[in-house]
N, C-alpha and C. Protein backbone atom coordinates (compact mmCIF):
# COMPACT_ATOMS: atom_id res chain seq x y z
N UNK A 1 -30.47 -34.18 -134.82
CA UNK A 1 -31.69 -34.48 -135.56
C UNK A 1 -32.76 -33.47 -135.15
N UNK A 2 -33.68 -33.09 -136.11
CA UNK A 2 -34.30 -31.98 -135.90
C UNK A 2 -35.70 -32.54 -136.51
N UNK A 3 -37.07 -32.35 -134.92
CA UNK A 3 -38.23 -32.72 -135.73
C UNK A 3 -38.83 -32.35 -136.70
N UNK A 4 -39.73 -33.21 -137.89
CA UNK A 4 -39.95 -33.08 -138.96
C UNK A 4 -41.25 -33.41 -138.65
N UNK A 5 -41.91 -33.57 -137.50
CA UNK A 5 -43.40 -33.92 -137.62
C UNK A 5 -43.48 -35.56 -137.68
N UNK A 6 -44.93 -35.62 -137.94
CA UNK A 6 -45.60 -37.05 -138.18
C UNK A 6 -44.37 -37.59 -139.68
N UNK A 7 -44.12 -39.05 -139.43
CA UNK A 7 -44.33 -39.57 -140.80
C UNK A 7 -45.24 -40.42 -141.03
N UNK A 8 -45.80 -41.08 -140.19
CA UNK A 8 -47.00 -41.64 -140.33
C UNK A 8 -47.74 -42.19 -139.13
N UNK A 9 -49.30 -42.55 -138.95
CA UNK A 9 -49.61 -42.62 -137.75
C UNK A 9 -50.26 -43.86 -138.27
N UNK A 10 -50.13 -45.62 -137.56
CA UNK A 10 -51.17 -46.48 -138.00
C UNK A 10 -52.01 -46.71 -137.11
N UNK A 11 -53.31 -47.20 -137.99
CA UNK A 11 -54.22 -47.59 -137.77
C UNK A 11 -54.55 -48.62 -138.06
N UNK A 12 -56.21 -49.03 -137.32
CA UNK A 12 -56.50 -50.56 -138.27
C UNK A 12 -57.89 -50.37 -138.58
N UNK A 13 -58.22 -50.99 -139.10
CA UNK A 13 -59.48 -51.74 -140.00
C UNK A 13 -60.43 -53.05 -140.30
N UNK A 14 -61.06 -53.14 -140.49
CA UNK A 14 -61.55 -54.54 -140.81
C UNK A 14 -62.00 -54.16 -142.04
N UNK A 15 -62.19 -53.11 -142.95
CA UNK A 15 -62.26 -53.20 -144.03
C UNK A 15 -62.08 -52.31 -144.78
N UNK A 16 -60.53 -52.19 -145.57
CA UNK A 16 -59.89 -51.82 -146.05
C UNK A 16 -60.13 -51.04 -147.25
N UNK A 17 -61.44 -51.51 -147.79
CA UNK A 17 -61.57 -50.88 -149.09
C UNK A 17 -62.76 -50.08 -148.87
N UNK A 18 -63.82 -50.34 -147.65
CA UNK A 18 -64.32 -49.50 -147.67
C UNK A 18 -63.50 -47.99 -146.81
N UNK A 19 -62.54 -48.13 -146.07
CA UNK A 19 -61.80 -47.30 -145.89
C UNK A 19 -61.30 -46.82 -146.99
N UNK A 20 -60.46 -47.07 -147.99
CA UNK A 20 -60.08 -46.43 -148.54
C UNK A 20 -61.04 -45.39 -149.79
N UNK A 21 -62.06 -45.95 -150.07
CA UNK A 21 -63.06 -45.33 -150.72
C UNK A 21 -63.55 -44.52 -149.99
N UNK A 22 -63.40 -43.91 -148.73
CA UNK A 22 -63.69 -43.21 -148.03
C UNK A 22 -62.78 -42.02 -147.81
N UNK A 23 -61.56 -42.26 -147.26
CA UNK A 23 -60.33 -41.70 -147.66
C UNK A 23 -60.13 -40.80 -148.89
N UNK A 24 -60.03 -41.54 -149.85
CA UNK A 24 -60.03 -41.26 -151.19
C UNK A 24 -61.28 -40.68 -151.76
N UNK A 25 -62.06 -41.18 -151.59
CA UNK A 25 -63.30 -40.21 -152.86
C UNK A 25 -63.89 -39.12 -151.37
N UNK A 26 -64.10 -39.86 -150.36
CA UNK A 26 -64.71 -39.08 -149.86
C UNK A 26 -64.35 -37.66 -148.93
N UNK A 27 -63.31 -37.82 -148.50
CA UNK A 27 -62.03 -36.61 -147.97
C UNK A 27 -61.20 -36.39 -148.64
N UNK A 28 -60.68 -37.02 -150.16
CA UNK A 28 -60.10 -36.58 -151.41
C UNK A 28 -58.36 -36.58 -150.98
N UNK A 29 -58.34 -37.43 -149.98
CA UNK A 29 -56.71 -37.62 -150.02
C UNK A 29 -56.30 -39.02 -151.19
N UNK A 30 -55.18 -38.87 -151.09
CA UNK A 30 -54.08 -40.08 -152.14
C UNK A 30 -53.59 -40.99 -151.30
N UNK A 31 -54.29 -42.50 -152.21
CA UNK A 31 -53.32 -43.60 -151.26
C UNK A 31 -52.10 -43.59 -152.43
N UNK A 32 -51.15 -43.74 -151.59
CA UNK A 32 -49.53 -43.71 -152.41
C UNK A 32 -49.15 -44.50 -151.89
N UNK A 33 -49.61 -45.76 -151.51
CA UNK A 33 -48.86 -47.26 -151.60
C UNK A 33 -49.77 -48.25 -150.61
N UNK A 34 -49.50 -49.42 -151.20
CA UNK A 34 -49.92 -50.59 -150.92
C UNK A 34 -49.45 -51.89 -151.12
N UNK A 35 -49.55 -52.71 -150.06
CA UNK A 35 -49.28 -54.11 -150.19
C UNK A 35 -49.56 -55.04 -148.93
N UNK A 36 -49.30 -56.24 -149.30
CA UNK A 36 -49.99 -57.39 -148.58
C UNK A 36 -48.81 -57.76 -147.67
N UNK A 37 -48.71 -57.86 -146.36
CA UNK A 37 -47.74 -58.27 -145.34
C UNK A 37 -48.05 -60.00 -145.71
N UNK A 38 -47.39 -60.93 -146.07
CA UNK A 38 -47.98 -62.32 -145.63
C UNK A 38 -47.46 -62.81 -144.17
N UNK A 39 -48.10 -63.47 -143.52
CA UNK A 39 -48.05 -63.89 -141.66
C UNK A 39 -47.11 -65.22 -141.68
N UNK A 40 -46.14 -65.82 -141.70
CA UNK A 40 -45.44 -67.08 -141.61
C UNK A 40 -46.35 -67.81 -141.33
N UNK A 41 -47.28 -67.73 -139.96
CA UNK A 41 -48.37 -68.75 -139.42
C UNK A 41 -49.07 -68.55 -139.90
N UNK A 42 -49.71 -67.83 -140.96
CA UNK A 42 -50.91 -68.04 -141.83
C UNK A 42 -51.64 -66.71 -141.70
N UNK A 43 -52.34 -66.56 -142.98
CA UNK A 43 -52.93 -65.20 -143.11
C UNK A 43 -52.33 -64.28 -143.30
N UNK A 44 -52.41 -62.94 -143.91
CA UNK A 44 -52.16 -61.47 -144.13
C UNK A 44 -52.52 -60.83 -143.34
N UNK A 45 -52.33 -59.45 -143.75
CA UNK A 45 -52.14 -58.13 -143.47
C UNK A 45 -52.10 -57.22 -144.99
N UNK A 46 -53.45 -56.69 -144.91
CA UNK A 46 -53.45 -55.60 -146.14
C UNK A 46 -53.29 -54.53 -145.49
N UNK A 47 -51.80 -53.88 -146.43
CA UNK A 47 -51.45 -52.26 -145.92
C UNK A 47 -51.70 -51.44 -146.67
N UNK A 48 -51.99 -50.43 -146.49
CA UNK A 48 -51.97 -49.17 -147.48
C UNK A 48 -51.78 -47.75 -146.72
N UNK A 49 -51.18 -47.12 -147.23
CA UNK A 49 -50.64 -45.79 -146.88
C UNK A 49 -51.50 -44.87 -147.67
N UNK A 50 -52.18 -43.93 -146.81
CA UNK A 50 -52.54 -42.74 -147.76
C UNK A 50 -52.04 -40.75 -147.17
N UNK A 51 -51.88 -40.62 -148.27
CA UNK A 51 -51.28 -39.07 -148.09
C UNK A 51 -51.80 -38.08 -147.35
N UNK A 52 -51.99 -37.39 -146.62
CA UNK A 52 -53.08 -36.19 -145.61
C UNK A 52 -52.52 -35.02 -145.92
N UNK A 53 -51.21 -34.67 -146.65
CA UNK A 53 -50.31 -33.32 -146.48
C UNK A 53 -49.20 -33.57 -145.79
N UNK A 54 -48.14 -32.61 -146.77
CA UNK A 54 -47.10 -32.34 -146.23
C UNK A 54 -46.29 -33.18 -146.29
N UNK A 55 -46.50 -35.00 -146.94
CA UNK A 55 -45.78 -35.99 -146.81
C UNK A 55 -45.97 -36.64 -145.88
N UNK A 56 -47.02 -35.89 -145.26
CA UNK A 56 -47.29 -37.02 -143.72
C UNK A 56 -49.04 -37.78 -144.10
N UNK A 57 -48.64 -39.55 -143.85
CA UNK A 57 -49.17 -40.40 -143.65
C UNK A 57 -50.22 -41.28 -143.43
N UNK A 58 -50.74 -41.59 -143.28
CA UNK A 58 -51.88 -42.61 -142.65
C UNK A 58 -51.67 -43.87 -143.31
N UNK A 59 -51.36 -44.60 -142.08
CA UNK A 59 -51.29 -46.24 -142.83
C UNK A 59 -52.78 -47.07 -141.69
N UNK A 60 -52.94 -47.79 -142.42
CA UNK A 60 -54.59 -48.49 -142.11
C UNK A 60 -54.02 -50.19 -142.54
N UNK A 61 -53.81 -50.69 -142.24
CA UNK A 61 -53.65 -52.30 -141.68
C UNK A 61 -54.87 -52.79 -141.71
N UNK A 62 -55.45 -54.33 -142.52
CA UNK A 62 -56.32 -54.93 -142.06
C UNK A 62 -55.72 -56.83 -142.29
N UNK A 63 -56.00 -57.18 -140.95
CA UNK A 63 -55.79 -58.28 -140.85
C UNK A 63 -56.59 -59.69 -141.49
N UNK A 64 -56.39 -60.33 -142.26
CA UNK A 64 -57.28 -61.23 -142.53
C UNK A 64 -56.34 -63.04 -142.25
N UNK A 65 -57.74 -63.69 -141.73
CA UNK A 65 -57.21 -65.13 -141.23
C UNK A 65 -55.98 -64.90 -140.65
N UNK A 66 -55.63 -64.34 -139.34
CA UNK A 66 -54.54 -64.37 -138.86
C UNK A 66 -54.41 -64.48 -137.07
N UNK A 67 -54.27 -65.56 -137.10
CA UNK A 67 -54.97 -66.55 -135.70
C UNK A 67 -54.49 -65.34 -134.30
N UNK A 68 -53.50 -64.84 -134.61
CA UNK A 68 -53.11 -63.90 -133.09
C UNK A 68 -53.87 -62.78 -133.08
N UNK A 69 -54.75 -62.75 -133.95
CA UNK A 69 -55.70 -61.23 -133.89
C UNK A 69 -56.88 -61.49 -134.09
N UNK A 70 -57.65 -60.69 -133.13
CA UNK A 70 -59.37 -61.36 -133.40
C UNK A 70 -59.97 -61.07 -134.77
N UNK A 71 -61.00 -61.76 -135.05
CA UNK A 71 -61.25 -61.35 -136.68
C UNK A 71 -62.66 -60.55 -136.27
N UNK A 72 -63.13 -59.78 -135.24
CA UNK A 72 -63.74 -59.01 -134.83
C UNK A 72 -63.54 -57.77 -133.67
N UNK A 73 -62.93 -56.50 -133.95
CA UNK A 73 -62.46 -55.54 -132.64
C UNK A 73 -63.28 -54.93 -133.05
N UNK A 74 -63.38 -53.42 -132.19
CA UNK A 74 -63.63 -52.18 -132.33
C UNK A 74 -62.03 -51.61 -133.17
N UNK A 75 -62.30 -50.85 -134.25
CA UNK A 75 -61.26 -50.34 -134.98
C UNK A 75 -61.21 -48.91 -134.56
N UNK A 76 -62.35 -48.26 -133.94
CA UNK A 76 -62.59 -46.91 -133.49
C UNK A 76 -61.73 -46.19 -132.68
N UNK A 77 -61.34 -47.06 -131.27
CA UNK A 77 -60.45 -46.41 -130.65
C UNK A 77 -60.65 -46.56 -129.19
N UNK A 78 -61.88 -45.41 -129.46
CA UNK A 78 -62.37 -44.70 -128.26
C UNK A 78 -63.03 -45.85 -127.65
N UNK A 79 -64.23 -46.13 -128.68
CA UNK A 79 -65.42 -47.40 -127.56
C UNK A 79 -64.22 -48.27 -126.92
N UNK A 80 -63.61 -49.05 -128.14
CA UNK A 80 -62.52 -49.94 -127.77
C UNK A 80 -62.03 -49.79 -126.08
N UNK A 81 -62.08 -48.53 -125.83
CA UNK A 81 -60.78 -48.10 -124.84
C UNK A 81 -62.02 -47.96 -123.28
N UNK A 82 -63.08 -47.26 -124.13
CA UNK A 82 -64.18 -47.11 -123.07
C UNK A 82 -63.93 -45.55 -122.53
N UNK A 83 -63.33 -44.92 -123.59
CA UNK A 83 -63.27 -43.20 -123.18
C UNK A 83 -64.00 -42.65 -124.24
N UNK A 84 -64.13 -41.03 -123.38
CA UNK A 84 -65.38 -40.74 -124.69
C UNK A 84 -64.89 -40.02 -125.84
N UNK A 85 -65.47 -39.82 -126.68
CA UNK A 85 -65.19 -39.89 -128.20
C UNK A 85 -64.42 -39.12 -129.01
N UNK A 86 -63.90 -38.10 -128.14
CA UNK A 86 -63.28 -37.08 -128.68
C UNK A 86 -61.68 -37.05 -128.19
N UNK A 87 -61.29 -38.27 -127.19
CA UNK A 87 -60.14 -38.56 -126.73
C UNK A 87 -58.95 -38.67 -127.98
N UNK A 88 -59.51 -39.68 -128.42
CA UNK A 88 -58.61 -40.08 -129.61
C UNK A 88 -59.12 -39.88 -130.69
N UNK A 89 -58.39 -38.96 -131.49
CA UNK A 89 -59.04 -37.88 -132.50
C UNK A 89 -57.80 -38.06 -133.53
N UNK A 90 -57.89 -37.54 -134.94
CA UNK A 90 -56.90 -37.26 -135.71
C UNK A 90 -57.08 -35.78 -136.59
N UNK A 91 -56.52 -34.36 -136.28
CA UNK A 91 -57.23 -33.51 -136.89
C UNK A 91 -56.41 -32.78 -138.49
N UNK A 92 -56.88 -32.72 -139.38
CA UNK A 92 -56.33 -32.68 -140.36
C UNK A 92 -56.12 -31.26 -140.88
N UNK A 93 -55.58 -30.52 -140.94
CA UNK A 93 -55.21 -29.31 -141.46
C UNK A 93 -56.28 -28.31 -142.30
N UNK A 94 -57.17 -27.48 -142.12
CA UNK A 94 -58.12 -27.23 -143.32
C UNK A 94 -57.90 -25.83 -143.96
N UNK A 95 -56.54 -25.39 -143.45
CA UNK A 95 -55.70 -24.30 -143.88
C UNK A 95 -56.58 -22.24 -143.65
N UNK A 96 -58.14 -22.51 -143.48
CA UNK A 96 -58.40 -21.17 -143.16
C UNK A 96 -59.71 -21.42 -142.73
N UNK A 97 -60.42 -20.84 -142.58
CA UNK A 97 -62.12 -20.62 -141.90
C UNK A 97 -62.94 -20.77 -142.78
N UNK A 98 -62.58 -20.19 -144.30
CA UNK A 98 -63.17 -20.38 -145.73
C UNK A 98 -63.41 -21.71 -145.89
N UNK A 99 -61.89 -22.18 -145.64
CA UNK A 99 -62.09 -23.62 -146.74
C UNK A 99 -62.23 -24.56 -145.64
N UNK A 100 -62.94 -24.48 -144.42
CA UNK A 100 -63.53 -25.56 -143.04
C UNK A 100 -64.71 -25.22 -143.25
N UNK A 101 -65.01 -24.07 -143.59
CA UNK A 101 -66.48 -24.03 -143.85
C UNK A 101 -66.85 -24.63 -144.71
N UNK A 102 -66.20 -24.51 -146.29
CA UNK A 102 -66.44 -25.38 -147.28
C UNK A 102 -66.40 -26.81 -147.23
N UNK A 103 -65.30 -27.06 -146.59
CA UNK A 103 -65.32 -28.39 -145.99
C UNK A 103 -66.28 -28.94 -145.58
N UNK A 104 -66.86 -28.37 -144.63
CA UNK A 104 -68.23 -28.90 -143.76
C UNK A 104 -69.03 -29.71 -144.95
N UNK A 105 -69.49 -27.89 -145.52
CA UNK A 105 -70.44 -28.37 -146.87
C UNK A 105 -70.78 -29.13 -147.58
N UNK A 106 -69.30 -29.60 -148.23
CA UNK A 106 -68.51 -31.04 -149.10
C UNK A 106 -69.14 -31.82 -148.86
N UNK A 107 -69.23 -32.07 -147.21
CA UNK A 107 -68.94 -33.42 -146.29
C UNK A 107 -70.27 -33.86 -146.01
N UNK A 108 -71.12 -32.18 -145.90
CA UNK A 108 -72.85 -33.17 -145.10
C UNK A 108 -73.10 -33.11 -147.26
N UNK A 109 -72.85 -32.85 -147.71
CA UNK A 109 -73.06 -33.13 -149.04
C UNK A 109 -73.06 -34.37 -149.15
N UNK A 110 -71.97 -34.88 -148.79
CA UNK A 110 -71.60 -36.46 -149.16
C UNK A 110 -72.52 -36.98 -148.32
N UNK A 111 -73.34 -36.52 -147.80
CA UNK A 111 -73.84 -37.60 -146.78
C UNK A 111 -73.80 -38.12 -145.41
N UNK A 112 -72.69 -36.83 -144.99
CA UNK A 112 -71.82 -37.33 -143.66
C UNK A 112 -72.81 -36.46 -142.45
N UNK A 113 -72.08 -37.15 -141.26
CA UNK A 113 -72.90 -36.18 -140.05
C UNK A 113 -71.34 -35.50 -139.82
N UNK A 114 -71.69 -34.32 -139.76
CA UNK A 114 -70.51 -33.23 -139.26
C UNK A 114 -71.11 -32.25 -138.39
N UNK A 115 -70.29 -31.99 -137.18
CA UNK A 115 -70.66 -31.33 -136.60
C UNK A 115 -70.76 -29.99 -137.08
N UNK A 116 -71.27 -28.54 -136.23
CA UNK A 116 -71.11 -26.88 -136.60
C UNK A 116 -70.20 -27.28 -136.76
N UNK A 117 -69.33 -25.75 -136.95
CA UNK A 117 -67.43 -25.02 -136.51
C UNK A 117 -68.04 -24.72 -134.95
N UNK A 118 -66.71 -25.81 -134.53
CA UNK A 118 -66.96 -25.32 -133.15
C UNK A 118 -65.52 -24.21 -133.07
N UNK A 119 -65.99 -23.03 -132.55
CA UNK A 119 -64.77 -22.08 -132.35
C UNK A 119 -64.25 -22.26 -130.88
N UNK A 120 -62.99 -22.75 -130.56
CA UNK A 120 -62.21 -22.79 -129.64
C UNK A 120 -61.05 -21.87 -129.06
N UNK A 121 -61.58 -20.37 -129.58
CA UNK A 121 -60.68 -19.15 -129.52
C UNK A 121 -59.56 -19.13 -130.10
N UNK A 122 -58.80 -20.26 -130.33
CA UNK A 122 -57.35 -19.88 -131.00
C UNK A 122 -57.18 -21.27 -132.35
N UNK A 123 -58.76 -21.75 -132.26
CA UNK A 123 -58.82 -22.34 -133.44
C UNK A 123 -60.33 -22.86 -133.86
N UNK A 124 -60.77 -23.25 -134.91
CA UNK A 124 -61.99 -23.71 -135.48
C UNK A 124 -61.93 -24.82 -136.03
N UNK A 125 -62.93 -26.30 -135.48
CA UNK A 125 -62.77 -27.17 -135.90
C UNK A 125 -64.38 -27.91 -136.71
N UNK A 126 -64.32 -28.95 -137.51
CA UNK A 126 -65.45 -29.76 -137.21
C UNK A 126 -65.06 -30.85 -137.09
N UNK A 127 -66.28 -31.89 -137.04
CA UNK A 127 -66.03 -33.12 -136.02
C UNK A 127 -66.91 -34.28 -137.24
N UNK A 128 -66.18 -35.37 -137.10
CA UNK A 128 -67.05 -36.33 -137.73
C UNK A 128 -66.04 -37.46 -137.20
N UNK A 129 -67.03 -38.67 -137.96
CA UNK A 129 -66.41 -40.38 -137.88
C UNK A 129 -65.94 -40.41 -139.22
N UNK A 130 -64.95 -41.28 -139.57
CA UNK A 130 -64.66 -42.41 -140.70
C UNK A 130 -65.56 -43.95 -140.30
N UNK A 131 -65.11 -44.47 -141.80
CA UNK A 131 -66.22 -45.79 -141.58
C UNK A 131 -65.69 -46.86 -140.00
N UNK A 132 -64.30 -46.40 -140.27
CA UNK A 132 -64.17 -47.55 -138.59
C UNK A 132 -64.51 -47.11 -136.93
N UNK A 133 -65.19 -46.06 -136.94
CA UNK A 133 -65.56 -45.15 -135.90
C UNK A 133 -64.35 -44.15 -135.71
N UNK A 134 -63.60 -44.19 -135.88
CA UNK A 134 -62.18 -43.40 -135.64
C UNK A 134 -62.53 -41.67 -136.09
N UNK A 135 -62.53 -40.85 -134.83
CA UNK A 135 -63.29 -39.85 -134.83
C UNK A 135 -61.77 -38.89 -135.25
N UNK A 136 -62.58 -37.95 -136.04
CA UNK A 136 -61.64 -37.28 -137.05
C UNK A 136 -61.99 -35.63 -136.91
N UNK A 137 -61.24 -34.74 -137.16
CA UNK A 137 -61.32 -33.11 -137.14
C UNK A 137 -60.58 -32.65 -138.50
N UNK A 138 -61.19 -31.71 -138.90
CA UNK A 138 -60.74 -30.51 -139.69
C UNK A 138 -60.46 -29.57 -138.97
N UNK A 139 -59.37 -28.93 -138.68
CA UNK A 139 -58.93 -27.56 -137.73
C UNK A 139 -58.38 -26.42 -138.58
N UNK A 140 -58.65 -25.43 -138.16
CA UNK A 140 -57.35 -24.34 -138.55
C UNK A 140 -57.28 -23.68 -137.64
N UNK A 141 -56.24 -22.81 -137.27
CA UNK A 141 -55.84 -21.83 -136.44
C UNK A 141 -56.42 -20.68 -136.84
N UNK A 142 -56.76 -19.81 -135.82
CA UNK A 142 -57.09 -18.29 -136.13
C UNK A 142 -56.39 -17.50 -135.69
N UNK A 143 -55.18 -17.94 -134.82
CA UNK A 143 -54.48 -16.92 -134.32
C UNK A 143 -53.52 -17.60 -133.82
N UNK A 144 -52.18 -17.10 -133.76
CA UNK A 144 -50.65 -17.79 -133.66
C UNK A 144 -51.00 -18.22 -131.68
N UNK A 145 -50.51 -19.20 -131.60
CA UNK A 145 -50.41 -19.72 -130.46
C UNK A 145 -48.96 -20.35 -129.79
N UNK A 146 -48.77 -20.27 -128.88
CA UNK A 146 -47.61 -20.79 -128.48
C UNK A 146 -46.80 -19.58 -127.60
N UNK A 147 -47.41 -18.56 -127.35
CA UNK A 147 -47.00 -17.63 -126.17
C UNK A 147 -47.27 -18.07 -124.64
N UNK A 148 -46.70 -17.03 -123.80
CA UNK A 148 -46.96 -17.89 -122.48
C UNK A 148 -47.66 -18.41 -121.82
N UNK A 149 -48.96 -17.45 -122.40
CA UNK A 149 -50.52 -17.67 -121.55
C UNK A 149 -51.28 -18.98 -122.73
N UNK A 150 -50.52 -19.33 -123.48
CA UNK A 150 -51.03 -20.64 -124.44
C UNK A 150 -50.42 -22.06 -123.41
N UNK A 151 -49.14 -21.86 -122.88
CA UNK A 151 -48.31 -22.57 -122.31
C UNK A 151 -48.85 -23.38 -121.51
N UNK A 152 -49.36 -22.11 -120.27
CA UNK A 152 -49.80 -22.56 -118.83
C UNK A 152 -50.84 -23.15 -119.03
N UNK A 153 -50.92 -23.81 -117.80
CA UNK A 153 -52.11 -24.95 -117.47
C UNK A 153 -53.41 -23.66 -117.40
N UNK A 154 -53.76 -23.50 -117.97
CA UNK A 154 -55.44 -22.60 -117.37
C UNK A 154 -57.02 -23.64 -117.13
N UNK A 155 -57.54 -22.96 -116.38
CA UNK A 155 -58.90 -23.46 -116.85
C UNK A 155 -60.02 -22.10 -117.73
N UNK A 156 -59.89 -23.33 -118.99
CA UNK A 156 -60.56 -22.35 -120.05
C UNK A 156 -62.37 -22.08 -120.22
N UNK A 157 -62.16 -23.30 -119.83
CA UNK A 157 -64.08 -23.29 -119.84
C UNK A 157 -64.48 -25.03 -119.27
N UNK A 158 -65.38 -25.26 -119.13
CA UNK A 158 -66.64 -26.18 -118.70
C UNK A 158 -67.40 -26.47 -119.24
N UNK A 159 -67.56 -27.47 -119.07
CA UNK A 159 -68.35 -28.39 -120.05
C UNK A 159 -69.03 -29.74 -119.18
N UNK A 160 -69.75 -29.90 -118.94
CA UNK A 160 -70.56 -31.64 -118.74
C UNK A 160 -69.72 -33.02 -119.35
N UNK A 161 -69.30 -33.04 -118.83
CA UNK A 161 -68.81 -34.91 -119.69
C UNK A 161 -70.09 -35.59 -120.29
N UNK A 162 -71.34 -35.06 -119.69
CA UNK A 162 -72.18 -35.94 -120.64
C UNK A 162 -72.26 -35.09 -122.80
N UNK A 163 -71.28 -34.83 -122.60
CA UNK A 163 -71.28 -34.01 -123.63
C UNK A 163 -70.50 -34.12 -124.82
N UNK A 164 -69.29 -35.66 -124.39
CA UNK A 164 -68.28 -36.28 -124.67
C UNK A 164 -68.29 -37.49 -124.23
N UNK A 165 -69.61 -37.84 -123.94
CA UNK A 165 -69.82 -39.22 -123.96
C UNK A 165 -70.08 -39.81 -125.26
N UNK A 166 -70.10 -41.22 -125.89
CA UNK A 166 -70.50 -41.50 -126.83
C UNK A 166 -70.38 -40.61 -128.29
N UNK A 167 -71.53 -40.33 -128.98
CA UNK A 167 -71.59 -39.85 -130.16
C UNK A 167 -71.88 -38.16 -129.78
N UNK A 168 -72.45 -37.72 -128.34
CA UNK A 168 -72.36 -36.61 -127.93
C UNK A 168 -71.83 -35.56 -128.76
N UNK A 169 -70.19 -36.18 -128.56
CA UNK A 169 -69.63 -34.66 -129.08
C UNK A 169 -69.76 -34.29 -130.23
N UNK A 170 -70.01 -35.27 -131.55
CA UNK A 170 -70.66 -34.45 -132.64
C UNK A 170 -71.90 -34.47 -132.65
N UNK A 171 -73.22 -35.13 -132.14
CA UNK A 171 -74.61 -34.80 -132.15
C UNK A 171 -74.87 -33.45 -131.46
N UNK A 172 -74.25 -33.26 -130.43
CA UNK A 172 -74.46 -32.50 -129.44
C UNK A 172 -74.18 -30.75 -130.15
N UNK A 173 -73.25 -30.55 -131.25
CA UNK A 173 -72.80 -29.70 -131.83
C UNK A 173 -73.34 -29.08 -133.30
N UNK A 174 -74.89 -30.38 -133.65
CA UNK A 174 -74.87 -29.93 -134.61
C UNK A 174 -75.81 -29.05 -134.91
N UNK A 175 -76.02 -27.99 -135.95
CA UNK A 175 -76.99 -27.24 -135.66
C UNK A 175 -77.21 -25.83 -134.60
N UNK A 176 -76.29 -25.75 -134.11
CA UNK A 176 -76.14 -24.94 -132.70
C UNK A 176 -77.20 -25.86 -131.97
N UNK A 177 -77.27 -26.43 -131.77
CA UNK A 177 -78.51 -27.56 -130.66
C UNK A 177 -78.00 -26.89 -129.15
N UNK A 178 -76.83 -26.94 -129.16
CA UNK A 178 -76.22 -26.86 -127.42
C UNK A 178 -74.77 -25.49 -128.32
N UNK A 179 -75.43 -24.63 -127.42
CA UNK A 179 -74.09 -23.72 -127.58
C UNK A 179 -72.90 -23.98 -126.87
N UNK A 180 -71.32 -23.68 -127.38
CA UNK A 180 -70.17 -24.08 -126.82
C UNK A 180 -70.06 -22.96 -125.99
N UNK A 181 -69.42 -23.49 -124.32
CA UNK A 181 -69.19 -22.98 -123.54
C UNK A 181 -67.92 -21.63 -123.45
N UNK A 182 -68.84 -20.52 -122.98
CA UNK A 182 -68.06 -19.76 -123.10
C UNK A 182 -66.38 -20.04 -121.98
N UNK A 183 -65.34 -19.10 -122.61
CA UNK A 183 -64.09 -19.10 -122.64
C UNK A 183 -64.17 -18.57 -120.74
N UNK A 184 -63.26 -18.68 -120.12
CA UNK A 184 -63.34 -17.96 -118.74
C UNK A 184 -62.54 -16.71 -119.22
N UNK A 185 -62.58 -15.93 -118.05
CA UNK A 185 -61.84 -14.78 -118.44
C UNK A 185 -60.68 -14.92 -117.54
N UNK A 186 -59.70 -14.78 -118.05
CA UNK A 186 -58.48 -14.94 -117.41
C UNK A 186 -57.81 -13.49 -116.40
């Protein structure tokens, strides 16, 4: 058997439709399926799957009246976990520098807080939330990675943890407010 990548990664929600109107109109992916789990002991589970590329996934679960699950969490991740915000991330493909830039655009268009392009030498990302806090990236590569000096453990640069605390890591980025730390020299 030979890996094929993600087929899907789940998540959850407490509200499903404003997720998916978010998903859908607002990052312009396809939900391509849906349905209601029913619970034997009572209550559902609304599922829906939506498309990101490539055939790979996102399924988003929301529980309703269903006594083994609280009907109030953090859906975000991170607070949930009590790490900071950029731990648990999902970054989505934005295929070149053109169309992340455009991206950006789209996005504070819509209304969104997005961070700069933060450039990370062997790639360019930005940074935002979805409606359940679940902190999200647009990336592309700028240059093939996976040689030896990609491999090894290095230390690349420094940074403050107060910087990846909380909402930090995209407030902290936007605007050039705080410039990203330069690369060490190896």
């Amino acid at each position: 058997m030979s890996n094929k990548g993600f087929s899907h990664i789940g998540l959850s929600t407490l509200d499903l439709d404003k997720t998916r109107e978010f998903y859908e109109t607002t990052l312009g992916f396809k939900v391509v399926r849906c349905d209601i789990i029913k619970i034997k002991e009572g209550g559902n589970i609304r599922h829906m799957f939506i498309e990101v590329g490539r055939d790979q996934l996102i399924a988003f679960m929301e529980p309703n009246n269903v006594d083994a699950i609280p009907a109030n969490y953090d859906a975000g991740i991170n607070e949930g976990l009590g790490v900071p915000g950029p731990f648990y991330h999902f970054a989505f493909e934005a295929g070149s520098v053109p169309a992340l830039e455009a991206k950006r655009l789209e996005l504070i268009g819509k209304g969104l807080t997005v961070t700069d392009v933060v450039d990370h030498e062997w790639a360019k990302s930005i940074y935002l939330k979805d409606p359940n806090g679940i902190s999200l990236e647009f990336c592309c590569l700028t240059r093939d990675v996976g040689n030896e000096d990609d491999v090894t453990m290095q230390e690349r640069a420094e940074v403050s943890i107060e910087k990846w605390l909380g909402d930090n890591y995209i407030n902290m980025r936007i605007s050039s407010r705080v410039e990203e730390p330069a690369l060490a020299d190896d």
